[in-house]
N, C-alpha and C. Protein backbone atom coordinates (compact mmCIF):
# COMPACT_ATOMS: atom_id res chain seq x y z
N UNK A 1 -25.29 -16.66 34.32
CA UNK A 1 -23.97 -16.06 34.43
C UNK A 1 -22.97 -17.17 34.67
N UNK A 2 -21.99 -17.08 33.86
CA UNK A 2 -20.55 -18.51 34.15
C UNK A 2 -20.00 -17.83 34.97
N UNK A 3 -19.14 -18.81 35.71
CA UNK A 3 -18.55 -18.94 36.98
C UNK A 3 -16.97 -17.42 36.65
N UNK A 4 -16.74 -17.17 35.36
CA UNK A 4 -15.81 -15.82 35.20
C UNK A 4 -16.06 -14.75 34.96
N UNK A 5 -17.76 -14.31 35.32
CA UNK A 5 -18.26 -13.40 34.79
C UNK A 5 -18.37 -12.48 36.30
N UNK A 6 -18.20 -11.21 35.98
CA UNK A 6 -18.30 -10.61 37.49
C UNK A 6 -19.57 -9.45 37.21
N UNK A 7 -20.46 -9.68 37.78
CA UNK A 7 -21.30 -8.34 37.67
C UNK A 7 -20.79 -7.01 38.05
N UNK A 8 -21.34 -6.07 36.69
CA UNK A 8 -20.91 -4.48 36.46
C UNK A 8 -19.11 -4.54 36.04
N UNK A 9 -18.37 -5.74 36.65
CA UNK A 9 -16.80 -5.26 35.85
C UNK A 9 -16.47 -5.70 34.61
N UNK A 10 -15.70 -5.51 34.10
CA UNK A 10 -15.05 -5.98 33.11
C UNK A 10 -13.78 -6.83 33.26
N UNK A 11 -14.16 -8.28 32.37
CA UNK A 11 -13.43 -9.08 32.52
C UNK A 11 -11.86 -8.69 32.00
N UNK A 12 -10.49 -8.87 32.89
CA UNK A 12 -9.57 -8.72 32.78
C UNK A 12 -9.01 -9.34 31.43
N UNK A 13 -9.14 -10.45 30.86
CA UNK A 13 -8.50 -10.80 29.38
C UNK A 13 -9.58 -10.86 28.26
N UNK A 14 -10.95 -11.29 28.56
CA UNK A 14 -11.92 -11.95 27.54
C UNK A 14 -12.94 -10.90 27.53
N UNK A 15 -13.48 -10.78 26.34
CA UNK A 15 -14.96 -9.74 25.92
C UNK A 15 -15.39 -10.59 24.84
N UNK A 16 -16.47 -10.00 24.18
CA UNK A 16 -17.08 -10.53 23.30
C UNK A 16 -17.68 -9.60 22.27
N UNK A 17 -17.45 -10.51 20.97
CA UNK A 17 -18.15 -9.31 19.76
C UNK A 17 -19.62 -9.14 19.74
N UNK A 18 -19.85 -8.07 19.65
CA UNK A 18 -21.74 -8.00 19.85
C UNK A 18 -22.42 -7.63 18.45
N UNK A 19 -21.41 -6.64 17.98
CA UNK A 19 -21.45 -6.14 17.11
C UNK A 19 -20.46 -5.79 15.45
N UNK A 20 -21.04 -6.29 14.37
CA UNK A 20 -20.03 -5.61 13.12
C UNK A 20 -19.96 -5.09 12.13
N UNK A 21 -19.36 -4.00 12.24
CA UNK A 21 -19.83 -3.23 10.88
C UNK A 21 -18.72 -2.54 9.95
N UNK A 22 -18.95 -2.99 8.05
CA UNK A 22 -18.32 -2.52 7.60
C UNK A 22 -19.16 -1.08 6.68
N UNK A 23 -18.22 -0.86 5.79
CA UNK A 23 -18.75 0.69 4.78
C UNK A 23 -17.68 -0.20 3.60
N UNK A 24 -18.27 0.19 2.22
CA UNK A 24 -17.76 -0.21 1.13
C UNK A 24 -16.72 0.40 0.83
N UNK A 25 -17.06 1.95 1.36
CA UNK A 25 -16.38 2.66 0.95
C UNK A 25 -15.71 3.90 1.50
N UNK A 26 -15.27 4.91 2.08
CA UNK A 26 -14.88 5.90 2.67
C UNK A 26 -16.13 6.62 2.49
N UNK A 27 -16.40 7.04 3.79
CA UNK A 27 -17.99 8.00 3.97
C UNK A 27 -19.31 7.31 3.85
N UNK A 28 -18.86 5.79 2.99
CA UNK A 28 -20.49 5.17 3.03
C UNK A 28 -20.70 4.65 4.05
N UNK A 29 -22.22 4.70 4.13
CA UNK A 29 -23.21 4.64 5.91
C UNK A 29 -22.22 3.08 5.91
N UNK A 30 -22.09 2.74 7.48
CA UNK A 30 -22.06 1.37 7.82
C UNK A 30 -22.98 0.39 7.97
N UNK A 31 -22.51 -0.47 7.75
CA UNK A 31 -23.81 -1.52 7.15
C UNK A 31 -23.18 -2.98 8.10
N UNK A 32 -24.33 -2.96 8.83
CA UNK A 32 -24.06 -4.87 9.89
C UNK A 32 -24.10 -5.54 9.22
N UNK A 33 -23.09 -6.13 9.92
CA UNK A 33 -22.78 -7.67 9.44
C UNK A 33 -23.08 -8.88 10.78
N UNK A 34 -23.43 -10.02 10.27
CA UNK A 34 -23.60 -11.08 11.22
C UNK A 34 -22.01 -11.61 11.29
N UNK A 35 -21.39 -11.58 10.03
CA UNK A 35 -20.09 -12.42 10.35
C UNK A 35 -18.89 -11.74 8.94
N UNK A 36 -18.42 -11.58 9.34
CA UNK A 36 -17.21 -10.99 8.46
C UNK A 36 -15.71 -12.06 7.90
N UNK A 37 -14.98 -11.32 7.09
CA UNK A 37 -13.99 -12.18 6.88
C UNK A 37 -12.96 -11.53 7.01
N UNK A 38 -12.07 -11.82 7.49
CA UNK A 38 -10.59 -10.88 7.85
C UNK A 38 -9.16 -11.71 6.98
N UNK A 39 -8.79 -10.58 6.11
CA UNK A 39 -8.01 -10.80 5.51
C UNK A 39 -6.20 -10.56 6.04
N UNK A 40 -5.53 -11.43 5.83
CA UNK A 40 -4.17 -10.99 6.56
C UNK A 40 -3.54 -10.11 6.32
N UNK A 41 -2.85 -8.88 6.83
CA UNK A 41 -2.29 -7.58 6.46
C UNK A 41 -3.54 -6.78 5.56
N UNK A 42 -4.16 -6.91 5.61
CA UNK A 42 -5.08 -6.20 4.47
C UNK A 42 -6.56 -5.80 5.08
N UNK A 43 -7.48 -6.29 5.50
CA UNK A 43 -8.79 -5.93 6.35
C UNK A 43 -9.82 -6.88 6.03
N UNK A 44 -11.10 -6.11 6.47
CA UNK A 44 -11.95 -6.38 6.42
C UNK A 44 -12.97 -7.21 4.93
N UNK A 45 -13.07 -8.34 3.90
CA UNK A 45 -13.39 -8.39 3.10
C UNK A 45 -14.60 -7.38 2.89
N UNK A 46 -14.87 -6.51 1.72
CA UNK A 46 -16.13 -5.74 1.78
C UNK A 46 -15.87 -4.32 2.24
N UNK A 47 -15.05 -3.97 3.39
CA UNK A 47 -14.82 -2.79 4.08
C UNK A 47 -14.04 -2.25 3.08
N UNK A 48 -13.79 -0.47 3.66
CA UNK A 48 -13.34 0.14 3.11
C UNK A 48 -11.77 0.20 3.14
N UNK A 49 -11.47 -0.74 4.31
CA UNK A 49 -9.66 -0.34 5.06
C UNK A 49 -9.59 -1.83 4.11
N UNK A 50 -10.00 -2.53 3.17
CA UNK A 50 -9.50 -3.76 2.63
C UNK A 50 -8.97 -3.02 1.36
N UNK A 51 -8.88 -1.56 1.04
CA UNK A 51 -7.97 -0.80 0.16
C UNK A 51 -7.12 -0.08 1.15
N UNK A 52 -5.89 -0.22 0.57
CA UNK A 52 -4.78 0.57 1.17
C UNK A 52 -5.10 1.65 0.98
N UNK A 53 -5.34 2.29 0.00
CA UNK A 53 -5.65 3.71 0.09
C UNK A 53 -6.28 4.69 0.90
N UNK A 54 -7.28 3.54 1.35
CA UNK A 54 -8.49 4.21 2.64
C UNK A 54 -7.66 4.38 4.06
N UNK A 55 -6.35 3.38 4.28
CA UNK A 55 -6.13 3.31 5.59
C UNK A 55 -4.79 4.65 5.81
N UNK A 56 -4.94 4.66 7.30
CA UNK A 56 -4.04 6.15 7.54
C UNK A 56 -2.93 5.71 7.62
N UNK A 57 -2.43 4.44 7.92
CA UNK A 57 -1.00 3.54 7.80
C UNK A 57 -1.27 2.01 7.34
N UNK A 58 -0.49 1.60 7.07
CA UNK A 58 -0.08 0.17 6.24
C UNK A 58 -1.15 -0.53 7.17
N UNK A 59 -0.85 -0.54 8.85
CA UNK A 59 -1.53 -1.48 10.03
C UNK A 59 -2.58 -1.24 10.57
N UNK A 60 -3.56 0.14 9.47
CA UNK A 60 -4.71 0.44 9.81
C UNK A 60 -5.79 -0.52 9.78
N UNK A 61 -6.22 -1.81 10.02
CA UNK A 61 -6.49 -2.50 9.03
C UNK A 61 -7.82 -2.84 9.49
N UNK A 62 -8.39 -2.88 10.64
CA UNK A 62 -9.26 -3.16 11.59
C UNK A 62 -9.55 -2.43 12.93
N UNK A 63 -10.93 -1.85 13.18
CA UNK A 63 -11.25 -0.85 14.27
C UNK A 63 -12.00 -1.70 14.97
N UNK A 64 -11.85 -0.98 16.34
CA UNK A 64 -12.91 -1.75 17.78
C UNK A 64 -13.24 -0.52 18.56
N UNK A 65 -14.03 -0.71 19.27
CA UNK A 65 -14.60 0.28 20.27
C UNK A 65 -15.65 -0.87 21.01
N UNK A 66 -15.37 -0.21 22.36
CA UNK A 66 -16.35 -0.83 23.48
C UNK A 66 -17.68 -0.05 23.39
N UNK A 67 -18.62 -1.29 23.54
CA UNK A 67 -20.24 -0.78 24.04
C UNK A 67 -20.00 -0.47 24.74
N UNK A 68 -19.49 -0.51 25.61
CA UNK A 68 -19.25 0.71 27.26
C UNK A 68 -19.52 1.78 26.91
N UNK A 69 -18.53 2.16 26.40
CA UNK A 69 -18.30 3.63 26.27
C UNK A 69 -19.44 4.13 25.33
N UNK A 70 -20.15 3.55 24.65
CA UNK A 70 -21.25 4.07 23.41
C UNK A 70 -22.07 4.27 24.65
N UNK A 71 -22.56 3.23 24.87
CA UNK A 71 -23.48 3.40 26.02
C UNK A 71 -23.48 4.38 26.77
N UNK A 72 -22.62 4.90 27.71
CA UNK A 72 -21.95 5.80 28.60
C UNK A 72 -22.67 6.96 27.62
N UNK A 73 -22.13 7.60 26.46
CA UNK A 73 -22.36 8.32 25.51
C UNK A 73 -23.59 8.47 25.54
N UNK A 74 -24.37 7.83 25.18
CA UNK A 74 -25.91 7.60 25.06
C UNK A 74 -26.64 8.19 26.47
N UNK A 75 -26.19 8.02 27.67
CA UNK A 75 -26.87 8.06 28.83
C UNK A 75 -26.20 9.34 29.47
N UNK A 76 -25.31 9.88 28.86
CA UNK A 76 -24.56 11.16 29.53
C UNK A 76 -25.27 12.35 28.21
N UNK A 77 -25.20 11.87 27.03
CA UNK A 77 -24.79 13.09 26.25
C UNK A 77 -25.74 13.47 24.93
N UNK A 78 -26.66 12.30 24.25
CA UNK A 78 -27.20 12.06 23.33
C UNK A 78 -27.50 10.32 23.18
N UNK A 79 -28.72 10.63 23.53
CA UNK A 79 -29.49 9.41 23.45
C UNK A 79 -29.76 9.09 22.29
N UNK A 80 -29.72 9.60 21.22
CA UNK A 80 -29.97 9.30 19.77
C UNK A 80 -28.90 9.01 19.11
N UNK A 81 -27.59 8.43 19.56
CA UNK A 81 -26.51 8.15 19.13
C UNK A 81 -26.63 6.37 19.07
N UNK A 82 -25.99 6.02 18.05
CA UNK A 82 -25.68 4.82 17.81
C UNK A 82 -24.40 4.29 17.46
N UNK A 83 -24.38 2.75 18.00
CA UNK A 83 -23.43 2.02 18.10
C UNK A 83 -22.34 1.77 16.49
N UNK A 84 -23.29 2.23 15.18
CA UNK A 84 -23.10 2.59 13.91
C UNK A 84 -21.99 3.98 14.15
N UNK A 85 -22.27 5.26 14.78
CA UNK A 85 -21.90 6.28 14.11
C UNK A 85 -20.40 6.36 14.94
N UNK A 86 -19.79 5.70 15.73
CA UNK A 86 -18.46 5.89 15.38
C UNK A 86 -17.53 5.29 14.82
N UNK A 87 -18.49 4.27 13.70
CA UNK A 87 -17.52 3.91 12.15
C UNK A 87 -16.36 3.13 12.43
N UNK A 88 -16.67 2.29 13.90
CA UNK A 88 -15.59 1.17 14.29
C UNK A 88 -16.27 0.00 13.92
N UNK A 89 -15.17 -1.23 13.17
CA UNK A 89 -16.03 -2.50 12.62
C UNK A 89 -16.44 -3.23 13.65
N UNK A 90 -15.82 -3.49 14.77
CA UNK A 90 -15.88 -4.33 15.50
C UNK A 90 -16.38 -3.70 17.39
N UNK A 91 -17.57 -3.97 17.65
CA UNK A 91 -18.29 -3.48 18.56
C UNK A 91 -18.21 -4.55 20.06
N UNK A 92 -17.33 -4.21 20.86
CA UNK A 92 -17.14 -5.26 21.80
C UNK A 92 -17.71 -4.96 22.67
N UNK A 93 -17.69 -6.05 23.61
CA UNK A 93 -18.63 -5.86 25.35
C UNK A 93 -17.10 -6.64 26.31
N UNK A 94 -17.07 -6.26 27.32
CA UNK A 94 -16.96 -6.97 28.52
C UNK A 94 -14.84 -6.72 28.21
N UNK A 95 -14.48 -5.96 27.54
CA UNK A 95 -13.09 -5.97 27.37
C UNK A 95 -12.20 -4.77 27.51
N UNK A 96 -11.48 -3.94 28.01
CA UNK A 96 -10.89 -2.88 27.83
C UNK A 96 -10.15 -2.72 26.76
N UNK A 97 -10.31 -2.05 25.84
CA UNK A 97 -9.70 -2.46 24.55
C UNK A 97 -8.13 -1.57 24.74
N UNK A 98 -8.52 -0.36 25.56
CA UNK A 98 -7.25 0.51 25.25
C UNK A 98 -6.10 -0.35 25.99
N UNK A 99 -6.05 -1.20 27.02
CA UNK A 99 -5.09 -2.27 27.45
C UNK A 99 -4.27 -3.56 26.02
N UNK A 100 -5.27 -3.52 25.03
CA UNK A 100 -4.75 -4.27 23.75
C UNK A 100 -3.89 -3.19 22.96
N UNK A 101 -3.02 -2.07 23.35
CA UNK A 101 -2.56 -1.46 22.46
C UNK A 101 -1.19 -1.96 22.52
N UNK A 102 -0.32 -2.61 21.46
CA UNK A 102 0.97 -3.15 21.39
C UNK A 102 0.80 -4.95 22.18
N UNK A 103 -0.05 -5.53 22.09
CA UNK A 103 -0.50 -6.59 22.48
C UNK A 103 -1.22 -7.38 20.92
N UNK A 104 -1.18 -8.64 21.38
CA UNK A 104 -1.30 -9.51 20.45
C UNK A 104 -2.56 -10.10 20.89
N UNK A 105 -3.92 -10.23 20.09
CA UNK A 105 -5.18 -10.84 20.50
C UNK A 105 -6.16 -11.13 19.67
N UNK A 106 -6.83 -11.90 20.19
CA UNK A 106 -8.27 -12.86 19.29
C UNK A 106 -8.97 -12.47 19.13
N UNK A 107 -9.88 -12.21 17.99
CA UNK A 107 -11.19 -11.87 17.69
C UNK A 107 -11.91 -13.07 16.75
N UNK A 108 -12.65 -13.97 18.10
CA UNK A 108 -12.75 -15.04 17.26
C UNK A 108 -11.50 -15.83 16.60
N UNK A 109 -11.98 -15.97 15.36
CA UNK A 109 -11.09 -16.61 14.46
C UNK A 109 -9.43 -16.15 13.74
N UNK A 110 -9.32 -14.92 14.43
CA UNK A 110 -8.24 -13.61 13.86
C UNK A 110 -7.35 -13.34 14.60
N UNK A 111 -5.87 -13.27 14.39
CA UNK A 111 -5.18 -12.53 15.07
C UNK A 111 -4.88 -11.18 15.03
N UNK A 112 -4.63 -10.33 15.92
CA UNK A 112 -4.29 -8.92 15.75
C UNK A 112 -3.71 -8.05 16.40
N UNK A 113 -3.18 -7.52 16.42
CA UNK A 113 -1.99 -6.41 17.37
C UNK A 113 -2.52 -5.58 17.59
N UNK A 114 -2.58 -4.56 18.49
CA UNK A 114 -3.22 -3.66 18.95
C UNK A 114 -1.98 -2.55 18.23
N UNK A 115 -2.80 -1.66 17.22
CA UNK A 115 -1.56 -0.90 16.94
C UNK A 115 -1.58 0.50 17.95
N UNK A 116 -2.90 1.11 17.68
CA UNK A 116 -3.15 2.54 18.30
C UNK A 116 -4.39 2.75 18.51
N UNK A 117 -4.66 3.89 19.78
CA UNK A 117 -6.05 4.08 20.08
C UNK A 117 -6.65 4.91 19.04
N UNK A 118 -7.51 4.34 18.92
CA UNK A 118 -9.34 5.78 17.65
C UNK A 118 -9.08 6.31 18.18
N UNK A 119 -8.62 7.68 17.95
CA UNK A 119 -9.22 9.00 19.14
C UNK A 119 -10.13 9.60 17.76
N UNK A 120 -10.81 10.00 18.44
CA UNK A 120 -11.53 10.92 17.70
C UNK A 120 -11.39 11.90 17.07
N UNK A 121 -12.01 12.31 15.45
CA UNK A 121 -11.31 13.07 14.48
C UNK A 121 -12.43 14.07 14.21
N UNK A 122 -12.61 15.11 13.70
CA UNK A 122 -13.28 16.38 12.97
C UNK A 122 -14.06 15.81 12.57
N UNK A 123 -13.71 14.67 11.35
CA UNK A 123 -14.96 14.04 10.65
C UNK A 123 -16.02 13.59 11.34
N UNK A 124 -15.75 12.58 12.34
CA UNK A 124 -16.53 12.13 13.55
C UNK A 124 -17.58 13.25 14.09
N UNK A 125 -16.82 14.51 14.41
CA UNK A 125 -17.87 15.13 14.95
C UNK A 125 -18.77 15.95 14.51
N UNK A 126 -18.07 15.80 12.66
CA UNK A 126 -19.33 17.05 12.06
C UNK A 126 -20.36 16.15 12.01
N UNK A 127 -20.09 14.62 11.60
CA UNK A 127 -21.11 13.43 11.48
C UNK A 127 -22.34 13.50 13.07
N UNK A 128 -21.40 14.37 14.26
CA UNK A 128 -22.38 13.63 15.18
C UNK A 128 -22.48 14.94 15.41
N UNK A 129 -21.98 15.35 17.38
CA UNK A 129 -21.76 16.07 17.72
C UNK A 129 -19.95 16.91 18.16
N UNK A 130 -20.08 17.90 18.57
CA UNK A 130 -18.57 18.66 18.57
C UNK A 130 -18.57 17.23 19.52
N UNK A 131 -19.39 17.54 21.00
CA UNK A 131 -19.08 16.47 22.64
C UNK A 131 -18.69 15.61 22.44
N UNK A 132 -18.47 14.62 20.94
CA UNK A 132 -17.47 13.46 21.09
C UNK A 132 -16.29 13.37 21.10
N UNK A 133 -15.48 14.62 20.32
CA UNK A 133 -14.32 14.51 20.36
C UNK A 133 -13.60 15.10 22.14
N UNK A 134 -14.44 15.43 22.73
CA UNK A 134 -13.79 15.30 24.16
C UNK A 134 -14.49 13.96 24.86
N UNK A 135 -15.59 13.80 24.99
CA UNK A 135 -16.19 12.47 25.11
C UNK A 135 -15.49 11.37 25.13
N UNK A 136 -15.07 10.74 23.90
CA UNK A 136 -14.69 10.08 23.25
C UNK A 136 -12.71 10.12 23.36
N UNK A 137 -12.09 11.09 23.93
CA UNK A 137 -11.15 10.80 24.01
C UNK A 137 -10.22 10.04 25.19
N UNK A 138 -9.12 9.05 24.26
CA UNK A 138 -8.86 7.88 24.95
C UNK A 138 -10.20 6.70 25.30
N UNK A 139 -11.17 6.59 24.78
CA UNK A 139 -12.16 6.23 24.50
C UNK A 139 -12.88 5.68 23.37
N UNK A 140 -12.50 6.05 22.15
CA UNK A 140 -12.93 5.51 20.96
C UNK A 140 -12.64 4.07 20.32
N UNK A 141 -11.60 3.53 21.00
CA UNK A 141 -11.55 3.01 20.64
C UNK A 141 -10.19 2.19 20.21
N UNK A 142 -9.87 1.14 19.12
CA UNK A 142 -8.25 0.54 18.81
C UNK A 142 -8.61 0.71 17.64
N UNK A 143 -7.16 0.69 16.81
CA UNK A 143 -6.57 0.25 15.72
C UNK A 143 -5.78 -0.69 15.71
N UNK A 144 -5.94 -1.78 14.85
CA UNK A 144 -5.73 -2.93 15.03
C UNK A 144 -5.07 -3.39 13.54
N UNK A 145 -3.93 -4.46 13.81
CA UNK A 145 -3.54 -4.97 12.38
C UNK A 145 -3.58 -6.59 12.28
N UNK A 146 -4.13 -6.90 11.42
CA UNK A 146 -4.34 -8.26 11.34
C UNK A 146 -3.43 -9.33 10.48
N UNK A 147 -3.04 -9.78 11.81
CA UNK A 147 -2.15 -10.90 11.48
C UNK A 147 -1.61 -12.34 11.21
N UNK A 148 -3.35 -12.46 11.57
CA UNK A 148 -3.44 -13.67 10.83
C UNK A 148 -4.89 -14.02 10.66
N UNK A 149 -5.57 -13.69 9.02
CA UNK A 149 -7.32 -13.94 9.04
C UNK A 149 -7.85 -14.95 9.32
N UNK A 150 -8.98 -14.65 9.19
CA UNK A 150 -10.07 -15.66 9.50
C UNK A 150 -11.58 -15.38 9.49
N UNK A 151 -12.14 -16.08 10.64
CA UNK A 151 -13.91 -15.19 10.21
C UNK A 151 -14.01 -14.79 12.07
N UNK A 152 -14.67 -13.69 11.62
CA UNK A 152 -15.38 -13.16 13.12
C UNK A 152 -16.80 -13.25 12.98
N UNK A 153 -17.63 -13.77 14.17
CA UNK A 153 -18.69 -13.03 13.68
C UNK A 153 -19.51 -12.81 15.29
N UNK A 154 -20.61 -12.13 15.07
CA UNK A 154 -21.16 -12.19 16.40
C UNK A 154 -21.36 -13.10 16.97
N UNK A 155 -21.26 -12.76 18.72
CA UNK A 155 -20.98 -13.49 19.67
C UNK A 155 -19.34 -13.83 19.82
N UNK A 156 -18.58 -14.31 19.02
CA UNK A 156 -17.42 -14.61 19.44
C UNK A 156 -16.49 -14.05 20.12
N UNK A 157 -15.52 -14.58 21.01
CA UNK A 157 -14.64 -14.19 22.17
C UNK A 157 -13.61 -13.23 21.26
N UNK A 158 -13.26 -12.22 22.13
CA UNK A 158 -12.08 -11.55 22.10
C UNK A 158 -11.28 -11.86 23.46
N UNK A 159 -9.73 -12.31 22.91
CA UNK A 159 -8.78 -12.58 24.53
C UNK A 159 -7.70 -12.10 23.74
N UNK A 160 -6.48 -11.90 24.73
CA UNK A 160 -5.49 -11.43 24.68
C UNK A 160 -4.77 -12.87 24.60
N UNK A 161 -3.90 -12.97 23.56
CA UNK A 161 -3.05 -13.71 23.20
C UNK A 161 -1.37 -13.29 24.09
N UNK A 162 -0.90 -12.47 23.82
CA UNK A 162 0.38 -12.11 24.49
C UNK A 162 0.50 -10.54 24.57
């Protein structure tokens, strides 16, 4: 354990990517990645939000969700749930993500704004169960716009820039 790590809390600026996953396409399964490429204003190379068409606004461009909360999920509600089925690319540890909303921050190699929280949608829950969309709310997760690419890949830091 390094000297900024606090057991059971979560570190106030820094987390880390554990996890990443894109879909080619709208509805196709998500598929891990070791390391991704992030394109500026545009997404994920490979993903489905790297077409405008797929995204719900211009700054849709990139999703996160904390292992916390999957976890939490898993041990409260359905243990057969995975870190895959709520269709966020970017799977963090050790960060509060809903504090990055209207904030400027690192993922790895990327810049990105915190535009708006995932809350959870219909689709989500015919895919799982109804219990996520209360579960899961204020919980799912960010929407994120990327503002300046690069590569992410596992393991690398997420911090808050400004």
């Amino acid at each position: 354990m390094d000297g900024d790590e606090v057991v059971g809390k979560k570190l106030e600026n820094m987390g880390k990517v554990i996890q990443i996953y894109t879909a080619p396409k709208r509805g196709a399964p998500m598929e891990s990645q070791a390391r991704v490429t992030a394109l500026t204003n545009v997404g994920l190379v490979g993903d489905r939000y790297e077409t405008s068409a797929n995204r719900r606004s211009v700054d849709d461009q990139l999703t996160l969700i904390e292992m916390e909360n999957i976890e939490a999920y898993i041990k409260e509600v359905d243990g057969a749930f995975t870190s895959a089925m709520p269709r966020r690319n970017i799977v963090t540890h050790g960060l509060a993500l809903n504090n990055l909303c209207g904030k400027i921050f690192r993922v790895g190699g990327v810049t990105c704004e915190g535009i708006e929280l995932c809350e959870p949608c219909s689709l989500f829950a015919s895919r799982t169960r109804r219990e996520v969309l209360i579960f899961f709310l204020h919980r799912g997760g960010l929407r994120a716009r990327i503002v300046e690419g690069g590569k992410i890949q596992i393991g690398d830091e997420v911090s808050v820039v400004a």
